[in-house]
C-alpha atoms as a PDB file:
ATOM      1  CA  UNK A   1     108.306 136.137 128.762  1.00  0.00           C
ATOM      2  CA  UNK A   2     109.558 133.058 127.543  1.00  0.00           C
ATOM      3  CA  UNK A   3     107.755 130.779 124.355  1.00  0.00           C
ATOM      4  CA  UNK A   4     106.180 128.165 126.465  1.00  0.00           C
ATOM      5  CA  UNK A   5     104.263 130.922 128.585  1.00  0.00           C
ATOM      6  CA  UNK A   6     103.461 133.311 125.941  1.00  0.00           C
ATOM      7  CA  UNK A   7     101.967 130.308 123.866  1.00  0.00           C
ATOM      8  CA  UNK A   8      99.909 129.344 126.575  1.00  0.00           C
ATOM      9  CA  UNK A   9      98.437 133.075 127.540  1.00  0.00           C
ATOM     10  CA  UNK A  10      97.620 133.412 123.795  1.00  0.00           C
ATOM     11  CA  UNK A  11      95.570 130.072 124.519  1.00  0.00           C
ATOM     12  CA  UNK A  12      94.232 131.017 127.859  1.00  0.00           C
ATOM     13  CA  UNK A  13      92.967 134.724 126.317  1.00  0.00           C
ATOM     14  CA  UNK A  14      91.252 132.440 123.418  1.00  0.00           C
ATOM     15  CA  UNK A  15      89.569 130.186 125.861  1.00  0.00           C
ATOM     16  CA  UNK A  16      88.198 133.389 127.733  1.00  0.00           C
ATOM     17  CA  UNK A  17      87.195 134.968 124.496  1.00  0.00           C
ATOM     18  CA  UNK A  18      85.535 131.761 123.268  1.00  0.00           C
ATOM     19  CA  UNK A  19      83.923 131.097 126.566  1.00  0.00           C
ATOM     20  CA  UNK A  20      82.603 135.100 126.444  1.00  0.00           C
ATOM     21  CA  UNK A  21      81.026 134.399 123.174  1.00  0.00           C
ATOM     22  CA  UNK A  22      79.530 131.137 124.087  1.00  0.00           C
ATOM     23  CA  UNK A  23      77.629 133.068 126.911  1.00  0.00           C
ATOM     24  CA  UNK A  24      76.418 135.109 124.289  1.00  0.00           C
ATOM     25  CA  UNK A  25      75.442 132.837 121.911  1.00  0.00           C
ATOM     26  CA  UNK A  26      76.239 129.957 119.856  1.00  0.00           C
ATOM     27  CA  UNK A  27      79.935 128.657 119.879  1.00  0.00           C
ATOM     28  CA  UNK A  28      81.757 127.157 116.928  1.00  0.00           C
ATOM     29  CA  UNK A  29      84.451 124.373 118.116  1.00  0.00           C
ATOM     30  CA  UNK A  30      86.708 123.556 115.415  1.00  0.00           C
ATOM     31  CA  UNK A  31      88.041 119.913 115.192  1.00  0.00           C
ATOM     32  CA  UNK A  32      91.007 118.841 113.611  1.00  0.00           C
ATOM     33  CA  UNK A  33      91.057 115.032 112.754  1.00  0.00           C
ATOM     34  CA  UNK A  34      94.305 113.478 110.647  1.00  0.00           C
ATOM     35  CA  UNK A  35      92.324 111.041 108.436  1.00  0.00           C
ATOM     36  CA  UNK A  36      90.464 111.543 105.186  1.00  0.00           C
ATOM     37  CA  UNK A  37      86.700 112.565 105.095  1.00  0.00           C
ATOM     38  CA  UNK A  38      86.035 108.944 103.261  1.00  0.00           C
ATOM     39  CA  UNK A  39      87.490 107.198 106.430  1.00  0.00           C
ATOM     40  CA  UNK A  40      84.942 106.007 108.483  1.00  0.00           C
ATOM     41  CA  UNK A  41      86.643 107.834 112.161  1.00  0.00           C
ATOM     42  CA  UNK A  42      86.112 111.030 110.409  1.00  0.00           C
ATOM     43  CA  UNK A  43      82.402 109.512 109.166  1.00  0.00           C
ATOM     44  CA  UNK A  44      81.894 108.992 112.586  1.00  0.00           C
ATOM     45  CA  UNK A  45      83.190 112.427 113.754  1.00  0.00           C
ATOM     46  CA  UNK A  46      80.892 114.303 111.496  1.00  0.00           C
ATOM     47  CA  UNK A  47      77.967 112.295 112.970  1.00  0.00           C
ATOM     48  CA  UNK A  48      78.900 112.900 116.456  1.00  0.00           C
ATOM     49  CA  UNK A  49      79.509 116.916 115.679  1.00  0.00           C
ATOM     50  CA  UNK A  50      75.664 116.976 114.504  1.00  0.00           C
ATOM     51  CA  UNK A  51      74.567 115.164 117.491  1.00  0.00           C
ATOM     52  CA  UNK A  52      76.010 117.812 119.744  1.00  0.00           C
ATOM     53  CA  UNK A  53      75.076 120.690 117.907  1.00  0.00           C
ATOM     54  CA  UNK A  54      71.461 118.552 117.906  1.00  0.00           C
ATOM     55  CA  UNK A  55      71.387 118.217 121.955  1.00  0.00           C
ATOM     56  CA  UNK A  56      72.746 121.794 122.450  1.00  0.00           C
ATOM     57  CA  UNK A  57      69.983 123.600 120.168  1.00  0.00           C
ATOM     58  CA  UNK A  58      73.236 124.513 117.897  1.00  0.00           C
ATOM     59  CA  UNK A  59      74.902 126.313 121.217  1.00  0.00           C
ATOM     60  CA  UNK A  60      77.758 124.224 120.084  1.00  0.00           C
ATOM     61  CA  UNK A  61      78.760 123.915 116.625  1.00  0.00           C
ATOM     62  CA  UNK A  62      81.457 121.353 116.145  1.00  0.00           C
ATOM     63  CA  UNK A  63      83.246 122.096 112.276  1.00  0.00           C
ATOM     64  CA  UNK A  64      85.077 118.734 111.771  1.00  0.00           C
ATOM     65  CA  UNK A  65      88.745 119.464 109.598  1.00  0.00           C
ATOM     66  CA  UNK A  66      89.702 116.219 107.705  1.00  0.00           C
ATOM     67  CA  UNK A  67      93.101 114.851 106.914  1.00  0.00           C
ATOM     68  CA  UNK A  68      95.205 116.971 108.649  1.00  0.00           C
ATOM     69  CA  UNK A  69      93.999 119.902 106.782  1.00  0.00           C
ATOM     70  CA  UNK A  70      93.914 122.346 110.033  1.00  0.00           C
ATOM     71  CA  UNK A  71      95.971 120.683 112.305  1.00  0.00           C
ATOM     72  CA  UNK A  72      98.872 117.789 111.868  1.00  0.00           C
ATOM     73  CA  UNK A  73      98.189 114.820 113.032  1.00  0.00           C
ATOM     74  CA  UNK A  74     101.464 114.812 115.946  1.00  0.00           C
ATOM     75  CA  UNK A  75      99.727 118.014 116.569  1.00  0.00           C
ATOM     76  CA  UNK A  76      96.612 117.785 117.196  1.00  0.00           C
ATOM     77  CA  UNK A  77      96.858 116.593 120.998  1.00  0.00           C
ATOM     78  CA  UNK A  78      98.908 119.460 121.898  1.00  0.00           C
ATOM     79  CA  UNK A  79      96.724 121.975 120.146  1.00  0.00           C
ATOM     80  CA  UNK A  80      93.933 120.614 122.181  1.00  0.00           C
ATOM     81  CA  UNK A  81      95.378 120.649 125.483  1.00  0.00           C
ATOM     82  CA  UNK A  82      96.443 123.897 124.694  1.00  0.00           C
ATOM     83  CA  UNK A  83      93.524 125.409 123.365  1.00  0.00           C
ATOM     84  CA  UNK A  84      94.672 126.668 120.104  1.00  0.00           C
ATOM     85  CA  UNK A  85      91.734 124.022 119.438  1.00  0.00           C
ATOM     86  CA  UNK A  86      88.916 123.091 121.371  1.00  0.00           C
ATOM     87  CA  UNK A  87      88.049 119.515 120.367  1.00  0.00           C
ATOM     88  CA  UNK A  88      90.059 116.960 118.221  1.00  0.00           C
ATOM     89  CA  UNK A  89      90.632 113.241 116.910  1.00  0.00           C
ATOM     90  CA  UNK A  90      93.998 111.367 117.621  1.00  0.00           C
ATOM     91  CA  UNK A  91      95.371 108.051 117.686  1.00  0.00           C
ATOM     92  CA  UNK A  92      96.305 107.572 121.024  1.00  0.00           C
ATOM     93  CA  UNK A  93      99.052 105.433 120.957  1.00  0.00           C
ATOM     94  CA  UNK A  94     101.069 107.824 119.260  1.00  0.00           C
ATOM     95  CA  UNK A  95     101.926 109.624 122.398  1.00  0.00           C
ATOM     96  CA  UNK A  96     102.717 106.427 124.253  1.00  0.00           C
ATOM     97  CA  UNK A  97     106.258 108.146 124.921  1.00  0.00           C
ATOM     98  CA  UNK A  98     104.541 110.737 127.152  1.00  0.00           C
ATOM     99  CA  UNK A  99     103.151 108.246 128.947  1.00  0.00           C
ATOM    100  CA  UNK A 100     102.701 104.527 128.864  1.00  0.00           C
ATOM    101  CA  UNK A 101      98.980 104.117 129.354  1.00  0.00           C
ATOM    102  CA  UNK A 102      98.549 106.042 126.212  1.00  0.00           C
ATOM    103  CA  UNK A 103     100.203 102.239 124.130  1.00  0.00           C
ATOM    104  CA  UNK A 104      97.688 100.454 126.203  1.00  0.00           C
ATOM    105  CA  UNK A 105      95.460  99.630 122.988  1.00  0.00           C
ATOM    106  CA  UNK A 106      98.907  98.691 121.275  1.00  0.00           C
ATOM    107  CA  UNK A 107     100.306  95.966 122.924  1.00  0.00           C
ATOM    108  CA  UNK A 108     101.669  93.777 120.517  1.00  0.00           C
ATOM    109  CA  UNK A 109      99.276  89.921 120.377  1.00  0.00           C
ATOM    110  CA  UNK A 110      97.378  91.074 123.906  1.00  0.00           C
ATOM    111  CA  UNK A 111      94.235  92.289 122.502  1.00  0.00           C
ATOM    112  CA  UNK A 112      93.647  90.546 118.723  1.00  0.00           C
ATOM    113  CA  UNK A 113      89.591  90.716 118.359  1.00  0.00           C
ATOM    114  CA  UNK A 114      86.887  93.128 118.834  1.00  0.00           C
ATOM    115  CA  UNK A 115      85.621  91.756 121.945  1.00  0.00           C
ATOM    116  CA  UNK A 116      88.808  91.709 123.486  1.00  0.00           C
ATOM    117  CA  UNK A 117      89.970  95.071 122.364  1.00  0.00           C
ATOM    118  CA  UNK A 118      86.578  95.918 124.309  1.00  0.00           C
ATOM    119  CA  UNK A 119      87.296  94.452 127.387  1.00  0.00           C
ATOM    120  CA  UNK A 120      91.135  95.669 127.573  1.00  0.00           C
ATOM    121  CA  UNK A 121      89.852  99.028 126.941  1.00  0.00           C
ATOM    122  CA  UNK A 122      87.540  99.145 129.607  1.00  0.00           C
ATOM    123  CA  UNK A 123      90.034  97.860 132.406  1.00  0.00           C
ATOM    124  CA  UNK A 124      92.306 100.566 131.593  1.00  0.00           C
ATOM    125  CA  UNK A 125      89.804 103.499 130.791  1.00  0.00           C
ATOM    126  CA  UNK A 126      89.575 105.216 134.430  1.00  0.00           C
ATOM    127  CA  UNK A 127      93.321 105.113 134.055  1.00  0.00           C
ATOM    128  CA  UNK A 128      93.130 106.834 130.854  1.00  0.00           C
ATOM    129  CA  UNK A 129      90.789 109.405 132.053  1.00  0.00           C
ATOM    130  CA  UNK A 130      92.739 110.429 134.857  1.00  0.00           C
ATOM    131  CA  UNK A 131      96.455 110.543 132.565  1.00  0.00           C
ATOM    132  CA  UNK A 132      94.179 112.547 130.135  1.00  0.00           C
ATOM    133  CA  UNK A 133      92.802 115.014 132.694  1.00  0.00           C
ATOM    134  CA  UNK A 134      96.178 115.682 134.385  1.00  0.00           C
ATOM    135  CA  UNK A 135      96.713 117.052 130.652  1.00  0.00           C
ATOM    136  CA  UNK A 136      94.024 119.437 130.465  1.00  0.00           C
ATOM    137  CA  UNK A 137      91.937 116.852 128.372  1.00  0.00           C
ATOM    138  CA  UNK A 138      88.806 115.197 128.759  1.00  0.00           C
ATOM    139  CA  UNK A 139      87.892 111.855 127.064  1.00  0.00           C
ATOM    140  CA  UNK A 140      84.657 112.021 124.541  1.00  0.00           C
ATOM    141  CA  UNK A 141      84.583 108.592 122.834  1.00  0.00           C
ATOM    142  CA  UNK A 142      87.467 106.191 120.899  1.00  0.00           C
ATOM    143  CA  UNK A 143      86.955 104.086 118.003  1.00  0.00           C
ATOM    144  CA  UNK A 144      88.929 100.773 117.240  1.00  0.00           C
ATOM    145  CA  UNK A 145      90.560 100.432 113.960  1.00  0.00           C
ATOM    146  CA  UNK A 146      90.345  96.826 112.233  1.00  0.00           C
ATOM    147  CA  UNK A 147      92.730  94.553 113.648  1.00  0.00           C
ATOM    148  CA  UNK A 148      96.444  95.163 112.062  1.00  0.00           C
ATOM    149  CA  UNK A 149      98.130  93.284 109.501  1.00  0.00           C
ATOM    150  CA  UNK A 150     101.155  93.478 107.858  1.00  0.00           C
ATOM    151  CA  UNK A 151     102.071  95.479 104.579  1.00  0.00           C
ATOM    152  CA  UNK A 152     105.095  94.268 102.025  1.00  0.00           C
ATOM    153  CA  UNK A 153     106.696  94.235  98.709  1.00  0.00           C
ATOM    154  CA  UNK A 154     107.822  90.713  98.663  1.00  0.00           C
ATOM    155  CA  UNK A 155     107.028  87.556 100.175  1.00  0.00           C
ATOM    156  CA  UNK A 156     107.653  87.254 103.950  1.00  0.00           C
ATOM    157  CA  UNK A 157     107.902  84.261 105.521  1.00  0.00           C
ATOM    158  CA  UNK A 158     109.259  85.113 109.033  1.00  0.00           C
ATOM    159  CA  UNK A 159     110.862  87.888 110.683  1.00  0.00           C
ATOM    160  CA  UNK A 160     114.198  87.418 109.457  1.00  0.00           C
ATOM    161  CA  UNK A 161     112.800  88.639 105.966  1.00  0.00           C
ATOM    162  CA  UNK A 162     112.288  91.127 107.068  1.00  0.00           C
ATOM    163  CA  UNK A 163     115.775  92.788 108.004  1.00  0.00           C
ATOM    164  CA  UNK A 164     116.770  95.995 106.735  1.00  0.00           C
ATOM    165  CA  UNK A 165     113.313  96.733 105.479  1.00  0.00           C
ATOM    166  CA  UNK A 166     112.308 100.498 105.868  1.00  0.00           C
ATOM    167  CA  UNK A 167     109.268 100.393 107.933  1.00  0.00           C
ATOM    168  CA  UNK A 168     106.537 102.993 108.933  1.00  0.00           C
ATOM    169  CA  UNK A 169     106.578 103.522 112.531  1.00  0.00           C
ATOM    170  CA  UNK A 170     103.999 105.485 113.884  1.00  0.00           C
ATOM    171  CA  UNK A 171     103.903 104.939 117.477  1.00  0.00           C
ATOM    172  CA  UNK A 172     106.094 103.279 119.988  1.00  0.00           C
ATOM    173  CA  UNK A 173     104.905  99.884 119.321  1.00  0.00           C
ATOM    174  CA  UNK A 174     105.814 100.027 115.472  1.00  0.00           C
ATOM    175  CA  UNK A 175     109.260 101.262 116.352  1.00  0.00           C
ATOM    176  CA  UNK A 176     109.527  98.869 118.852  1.00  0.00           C
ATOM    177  CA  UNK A 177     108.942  95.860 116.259  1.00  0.00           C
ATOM    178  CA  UNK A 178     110.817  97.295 114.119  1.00  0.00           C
ATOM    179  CA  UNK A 179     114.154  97.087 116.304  1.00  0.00           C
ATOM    180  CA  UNK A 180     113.279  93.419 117.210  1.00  0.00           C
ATOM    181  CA  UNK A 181     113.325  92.458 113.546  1.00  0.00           C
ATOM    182  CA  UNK A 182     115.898  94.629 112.570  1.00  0.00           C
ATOM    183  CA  UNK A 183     113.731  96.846 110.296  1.00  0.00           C
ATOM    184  CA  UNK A 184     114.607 100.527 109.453  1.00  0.00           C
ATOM    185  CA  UNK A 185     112.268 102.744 111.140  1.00  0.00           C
ATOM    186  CA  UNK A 186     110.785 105.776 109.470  1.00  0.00           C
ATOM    187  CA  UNK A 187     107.850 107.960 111.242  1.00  0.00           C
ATOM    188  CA  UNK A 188     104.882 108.804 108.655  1.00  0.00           C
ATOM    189  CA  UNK A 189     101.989 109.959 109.454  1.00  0.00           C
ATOM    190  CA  UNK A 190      98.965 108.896 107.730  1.00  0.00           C
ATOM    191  CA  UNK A 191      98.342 111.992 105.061  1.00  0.00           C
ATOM    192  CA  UNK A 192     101.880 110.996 103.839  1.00  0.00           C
ATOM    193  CA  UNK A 193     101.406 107.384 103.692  1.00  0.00           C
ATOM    194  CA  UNK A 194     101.287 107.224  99.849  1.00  0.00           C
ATOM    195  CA  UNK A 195     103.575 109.729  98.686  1.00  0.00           C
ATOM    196  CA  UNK A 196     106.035 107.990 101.478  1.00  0.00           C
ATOM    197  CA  UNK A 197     105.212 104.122  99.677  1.00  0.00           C
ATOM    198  CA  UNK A 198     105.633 105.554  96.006  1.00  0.00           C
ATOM    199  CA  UNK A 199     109.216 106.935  96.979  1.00  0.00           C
ATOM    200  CA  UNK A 200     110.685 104.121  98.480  1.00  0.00           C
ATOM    201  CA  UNK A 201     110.677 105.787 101.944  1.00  0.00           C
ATOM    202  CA  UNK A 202     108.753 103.216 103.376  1.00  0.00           C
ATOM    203  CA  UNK A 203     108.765  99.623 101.909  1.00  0.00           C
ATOM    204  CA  UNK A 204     106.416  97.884 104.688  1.00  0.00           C
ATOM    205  CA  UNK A 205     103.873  98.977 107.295  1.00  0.00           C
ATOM    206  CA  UNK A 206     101.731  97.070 109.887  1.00  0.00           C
ATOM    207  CA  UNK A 207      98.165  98.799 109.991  1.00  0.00           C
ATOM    208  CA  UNK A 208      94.536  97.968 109.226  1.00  0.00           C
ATOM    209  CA  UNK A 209      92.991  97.221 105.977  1.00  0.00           C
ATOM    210  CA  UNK A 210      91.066 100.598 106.132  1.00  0.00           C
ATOM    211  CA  UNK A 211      94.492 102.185 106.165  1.00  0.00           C
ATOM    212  CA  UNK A 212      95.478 100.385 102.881  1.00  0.00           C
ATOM    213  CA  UNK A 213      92.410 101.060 101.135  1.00  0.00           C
ATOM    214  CA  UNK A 214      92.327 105.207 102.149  1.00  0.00           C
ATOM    215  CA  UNK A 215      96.160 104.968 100.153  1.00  0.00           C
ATOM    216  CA  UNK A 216      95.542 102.340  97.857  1.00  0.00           C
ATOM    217  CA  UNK A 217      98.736 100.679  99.099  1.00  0.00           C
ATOM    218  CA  UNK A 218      98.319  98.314  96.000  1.00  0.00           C
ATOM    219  CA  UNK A 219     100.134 100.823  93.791  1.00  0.00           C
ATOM    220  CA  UNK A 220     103.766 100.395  95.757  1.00  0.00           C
ATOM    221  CA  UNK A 221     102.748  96.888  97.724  1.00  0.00           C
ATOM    222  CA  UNK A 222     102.015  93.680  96.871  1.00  0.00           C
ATOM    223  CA  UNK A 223     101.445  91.682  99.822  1.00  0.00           C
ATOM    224  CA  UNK A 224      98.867  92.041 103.054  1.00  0.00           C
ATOM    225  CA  UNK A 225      99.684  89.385 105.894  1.00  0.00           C
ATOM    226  CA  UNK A 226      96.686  89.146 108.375  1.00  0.00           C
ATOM    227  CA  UNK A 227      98.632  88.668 111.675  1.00  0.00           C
ATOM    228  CA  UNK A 228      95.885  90.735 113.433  1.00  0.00           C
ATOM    229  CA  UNK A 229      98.281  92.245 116.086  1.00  0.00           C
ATOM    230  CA  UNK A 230      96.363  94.680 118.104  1.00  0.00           C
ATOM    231  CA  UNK A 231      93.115  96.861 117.284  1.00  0.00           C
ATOM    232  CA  UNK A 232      94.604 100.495 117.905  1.00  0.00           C
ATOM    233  CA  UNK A 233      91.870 103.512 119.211  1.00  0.00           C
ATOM    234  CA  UNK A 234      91.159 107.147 117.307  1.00  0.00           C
ATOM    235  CA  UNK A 235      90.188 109.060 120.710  1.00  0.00           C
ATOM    236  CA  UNK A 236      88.234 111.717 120.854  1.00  0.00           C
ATOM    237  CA  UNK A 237      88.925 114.827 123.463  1.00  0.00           C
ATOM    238  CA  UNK A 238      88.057 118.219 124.287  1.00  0.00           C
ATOM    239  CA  UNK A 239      90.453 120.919 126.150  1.00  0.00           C
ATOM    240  CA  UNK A 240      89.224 120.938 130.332  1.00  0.00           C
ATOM    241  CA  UNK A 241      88.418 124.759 130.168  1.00  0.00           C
ATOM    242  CA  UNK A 242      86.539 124.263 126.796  1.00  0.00           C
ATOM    243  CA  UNK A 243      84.396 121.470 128.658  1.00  0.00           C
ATOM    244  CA  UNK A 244      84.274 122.910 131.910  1.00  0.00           C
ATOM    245  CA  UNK A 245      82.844 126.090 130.330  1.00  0.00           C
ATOM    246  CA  UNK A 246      79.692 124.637 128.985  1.00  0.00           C
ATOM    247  CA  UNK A 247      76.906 124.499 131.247  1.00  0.00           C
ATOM    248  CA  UNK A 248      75.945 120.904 132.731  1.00  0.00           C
ATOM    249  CA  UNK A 249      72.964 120.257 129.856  1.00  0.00           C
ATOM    250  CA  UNK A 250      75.907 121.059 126.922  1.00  0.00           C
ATOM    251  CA  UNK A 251      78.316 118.572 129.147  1.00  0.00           C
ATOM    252  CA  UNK A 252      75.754 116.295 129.110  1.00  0.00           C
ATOM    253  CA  UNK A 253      75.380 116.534 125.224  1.00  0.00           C
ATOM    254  CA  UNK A 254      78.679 116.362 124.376  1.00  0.00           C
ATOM    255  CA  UNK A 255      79.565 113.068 126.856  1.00  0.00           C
ATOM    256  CA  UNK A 256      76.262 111.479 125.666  1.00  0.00           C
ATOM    257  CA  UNK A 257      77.205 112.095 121.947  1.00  0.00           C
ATOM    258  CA  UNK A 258      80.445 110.598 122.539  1.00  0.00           C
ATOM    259  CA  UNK A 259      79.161 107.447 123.942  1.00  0.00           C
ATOM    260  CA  UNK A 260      76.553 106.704 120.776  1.00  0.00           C
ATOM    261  CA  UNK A 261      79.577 107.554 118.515  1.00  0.00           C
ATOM    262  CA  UNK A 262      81.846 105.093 120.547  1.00  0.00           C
ATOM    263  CA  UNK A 263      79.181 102.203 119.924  1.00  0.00           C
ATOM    264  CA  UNK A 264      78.488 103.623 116.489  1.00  0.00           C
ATOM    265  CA  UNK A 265      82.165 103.318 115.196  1.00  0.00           C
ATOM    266  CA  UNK A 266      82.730  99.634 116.827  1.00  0.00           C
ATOM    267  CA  UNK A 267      79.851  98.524 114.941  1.00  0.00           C
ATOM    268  CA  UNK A 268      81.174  99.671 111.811  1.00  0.00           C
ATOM    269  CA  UNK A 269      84.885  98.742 112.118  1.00  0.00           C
ATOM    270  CA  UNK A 270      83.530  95.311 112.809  1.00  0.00           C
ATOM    271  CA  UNK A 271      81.485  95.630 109.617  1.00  0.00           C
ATOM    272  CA  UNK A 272      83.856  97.104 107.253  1.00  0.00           C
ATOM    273  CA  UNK A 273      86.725  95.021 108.433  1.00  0.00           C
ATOM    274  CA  UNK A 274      86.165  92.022 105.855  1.00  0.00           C
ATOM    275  CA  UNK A 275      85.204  94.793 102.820  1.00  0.00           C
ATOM    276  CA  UNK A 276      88.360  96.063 103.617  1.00  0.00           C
ATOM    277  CA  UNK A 277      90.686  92.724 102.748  1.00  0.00           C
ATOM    278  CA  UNK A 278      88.727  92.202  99.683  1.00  0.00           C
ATOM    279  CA  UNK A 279      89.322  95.318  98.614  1.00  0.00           C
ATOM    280  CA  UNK A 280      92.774  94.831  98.877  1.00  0.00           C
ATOM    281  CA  UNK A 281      92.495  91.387  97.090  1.00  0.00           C
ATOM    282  CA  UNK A 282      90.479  92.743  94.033  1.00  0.00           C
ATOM    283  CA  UNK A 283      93.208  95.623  93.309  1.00  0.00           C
ATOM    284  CA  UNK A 284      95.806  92.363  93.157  1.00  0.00           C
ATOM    285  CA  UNK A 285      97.646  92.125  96.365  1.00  0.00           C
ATOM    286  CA  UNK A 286      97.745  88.868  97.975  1.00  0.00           C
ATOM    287  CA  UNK A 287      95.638  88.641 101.250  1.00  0.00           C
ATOM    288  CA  UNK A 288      97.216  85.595 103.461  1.00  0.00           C
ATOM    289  CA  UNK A 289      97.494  84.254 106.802  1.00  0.00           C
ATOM    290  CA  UNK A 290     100.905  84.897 108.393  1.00  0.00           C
ATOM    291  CA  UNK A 291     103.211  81.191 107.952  1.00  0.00           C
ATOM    292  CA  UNK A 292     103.378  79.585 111.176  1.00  0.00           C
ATOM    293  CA  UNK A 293     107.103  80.565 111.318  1.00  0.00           C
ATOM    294  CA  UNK A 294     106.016  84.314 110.770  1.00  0.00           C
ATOM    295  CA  UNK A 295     103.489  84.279 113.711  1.00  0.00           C
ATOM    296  CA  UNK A 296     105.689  82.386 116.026  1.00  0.00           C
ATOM    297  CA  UNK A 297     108.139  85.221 115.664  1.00  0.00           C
ATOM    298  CA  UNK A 298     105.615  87.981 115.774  1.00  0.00           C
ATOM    299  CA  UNK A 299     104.171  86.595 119.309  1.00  0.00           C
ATOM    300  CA  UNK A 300     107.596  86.341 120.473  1.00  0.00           C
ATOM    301  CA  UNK A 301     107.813  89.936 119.773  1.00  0.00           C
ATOM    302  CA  UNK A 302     104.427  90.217 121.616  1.00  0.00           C
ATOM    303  CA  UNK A 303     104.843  88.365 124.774  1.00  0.00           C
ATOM    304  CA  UNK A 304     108.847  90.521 124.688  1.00  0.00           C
ATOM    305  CA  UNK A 305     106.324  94.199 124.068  1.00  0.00           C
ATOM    306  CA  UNK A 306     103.699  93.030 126.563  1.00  0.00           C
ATOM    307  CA  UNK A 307     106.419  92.924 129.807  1.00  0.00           C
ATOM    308  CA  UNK A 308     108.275  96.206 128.561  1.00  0.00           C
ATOM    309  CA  UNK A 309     104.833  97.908 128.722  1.00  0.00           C
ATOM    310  CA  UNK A 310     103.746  96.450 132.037  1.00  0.00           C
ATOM    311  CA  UNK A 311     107.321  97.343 133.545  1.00  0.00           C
ATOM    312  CA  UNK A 312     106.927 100.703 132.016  1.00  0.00           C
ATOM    313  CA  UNK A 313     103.484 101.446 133.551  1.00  0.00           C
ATOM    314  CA  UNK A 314     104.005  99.897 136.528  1.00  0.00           C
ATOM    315  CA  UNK A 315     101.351  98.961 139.077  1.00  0.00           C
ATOM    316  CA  UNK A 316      98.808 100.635 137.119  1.00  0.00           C
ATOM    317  CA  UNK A 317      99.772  98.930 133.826  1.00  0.00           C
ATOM    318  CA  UNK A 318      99.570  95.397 135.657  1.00  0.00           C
ATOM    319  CA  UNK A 319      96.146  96.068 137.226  1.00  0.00           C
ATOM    320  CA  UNK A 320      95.319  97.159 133.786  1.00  0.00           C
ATOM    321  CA  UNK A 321      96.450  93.184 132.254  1.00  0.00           C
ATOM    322  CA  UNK A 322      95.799  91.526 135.100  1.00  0.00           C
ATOM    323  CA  UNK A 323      92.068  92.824 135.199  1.00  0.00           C
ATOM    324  CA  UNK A 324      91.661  92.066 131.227  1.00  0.00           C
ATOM    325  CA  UNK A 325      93.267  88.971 131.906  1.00  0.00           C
ATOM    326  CA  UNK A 326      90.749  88.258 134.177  1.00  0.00           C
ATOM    327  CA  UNK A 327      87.811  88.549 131.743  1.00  0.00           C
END
């Protein structure tokens, strides 16, 4: 028996066994999430798992694991789908190399608010649910982070400053801006983040300000440019068989938990997104507006991103724009 197949019987015999003990009583759904427990996705987590276990009468009782502390964060998708978890917390656009729709909430300068971070989510979410179920997964809820700015060391005045730079890439989109401005590209996940900027491994990062502030970024960085170039999704999912083995009132729980922690987390990144940029500012970085010649060269990058991803997801990625675009 090859790997592949005996990993997945050892999952498939764990399903059954959970499943066989949820008939018989309570069941305990571990969740692995990659970001700390002061972060407000895994805030938002732990209020969602006590709604569910709420609605179900504790049936299901959902132990939230912060920071990467039970699974990785490149992981944790693959344990779910799997089932060597049952439930679990990713950034989506990670696994935009699988497949395409995954980088929807990435494209570089498409989406740069709230609202329409909203709106291109919802013209692509029946796509997403469909590329998640072909997986084995089905979608709970997704949070947006703050809109992205850009972390340095030194002054940057346009993208040419920017060469040779070693930058954290953590999905397909990073690495993809990365090779247009001729930046070194380094992957890092999240839980490394600090130890990565105090090395020298990375020198320069584009994320939210929540990001900075759960690594104090101020201790390696200096500068925060707020070029607000996409609003990226934490999603939520749970394994098929997991889902499909609760009865319809513990479905019912778990999708209706979901959606208050969907609207619960977009009302608080939109509230903690200023706190977060002062924060920044108080521990002495410098909080600025991108120079026009910086933001010129960053759309550029955009409008360049926006076409590979449309030509990459084909018909279903230009319904996707096109219907946001419509909005």
């Amino acid at each position: 028996m090859n790997a592949a197949r005996t990993l997945m019987t050892a999952s498939g015999l764990a399903l059954v066994a959970g499943l066989a003990a949820g008939a018989a009583g309570a069941e305990t759904w571990d969740m692995p999430v990659a970001y700390p427990g002061t972060n407000y996705h895994t805030q938002n987590a732990e209020a969602f798992a006590a709604c569910v276990k709420t609605a179900t009468s504790d049936a299901v009782d959902i132990v939230v694991h912060a920071n990467g502390s039970l699974f990785a964060g490149n992981d944790i998708k693959r344990a779910v789908q799997t089932g060597q978890a049952p439930i679990g917390e990713r950034l989506i656009s990670a696994h935009a190399n699988e497949n395409p729709i995954f980088g929807l909430d990435s494209i570089p300068f498409l989406a740069t608010s709230f609202d329409d971070s909203v709106k291109l989510w919802a013209a692509g979410l029946e796509t997403m649910k469909s590329v998640l179920a072909d997986q084995n997964l089905v979608y709970v809820y997704a949070v947006p982070w703050p809109p992205q700015g850009l972390y340095t060391k030194k002054d940057v005045n346009s993208a040419a400053d920017l060469k040779g730079v070693k930058f954290r890439a953590y999905n397909a989109a990073t690495a993809k801006i990365a090779e247009l401005a001729g930046m070194v590209p380094v992957q890092i996940e999240a839980a490394e983040l600090s130890q990565a900027l105090a090395t020298g491994v990375a020198e320069s990062f584009v994320s939210s300000g929540s990001t900075g502030v759960d690594s104090k970024v101020w201790e390696s960085l200096t500068h925060f440019y707020d070029v607000q170039a996409w609003l990226p999704r934490n999603m939520v999912f749970v394994n098929k068989d997991m889902f499909d083995g609760l009865d319809g009132a513990g479905q019912t729980a778990v999708l209706d938990c979901g959606a208050e922690a969907e609207e619960r987390g977009l009302a608080t990144a939109r509230e903690l997104t200023a706190g977060y940029l002062k924060t920044l500012a108080d521990n002495g970085m410098t909080v600025a507006d991108p120079s026009d010649q910086l933001k010129a060269d960053l759309q550029g990058f955009g409008e360049t991103m926006t076409a590979d991803w449309i030509a990459a997801a084909g018909e279903q990625g230009q319904a996707i724009v096109d219907a946001y675009r419509a909005n």
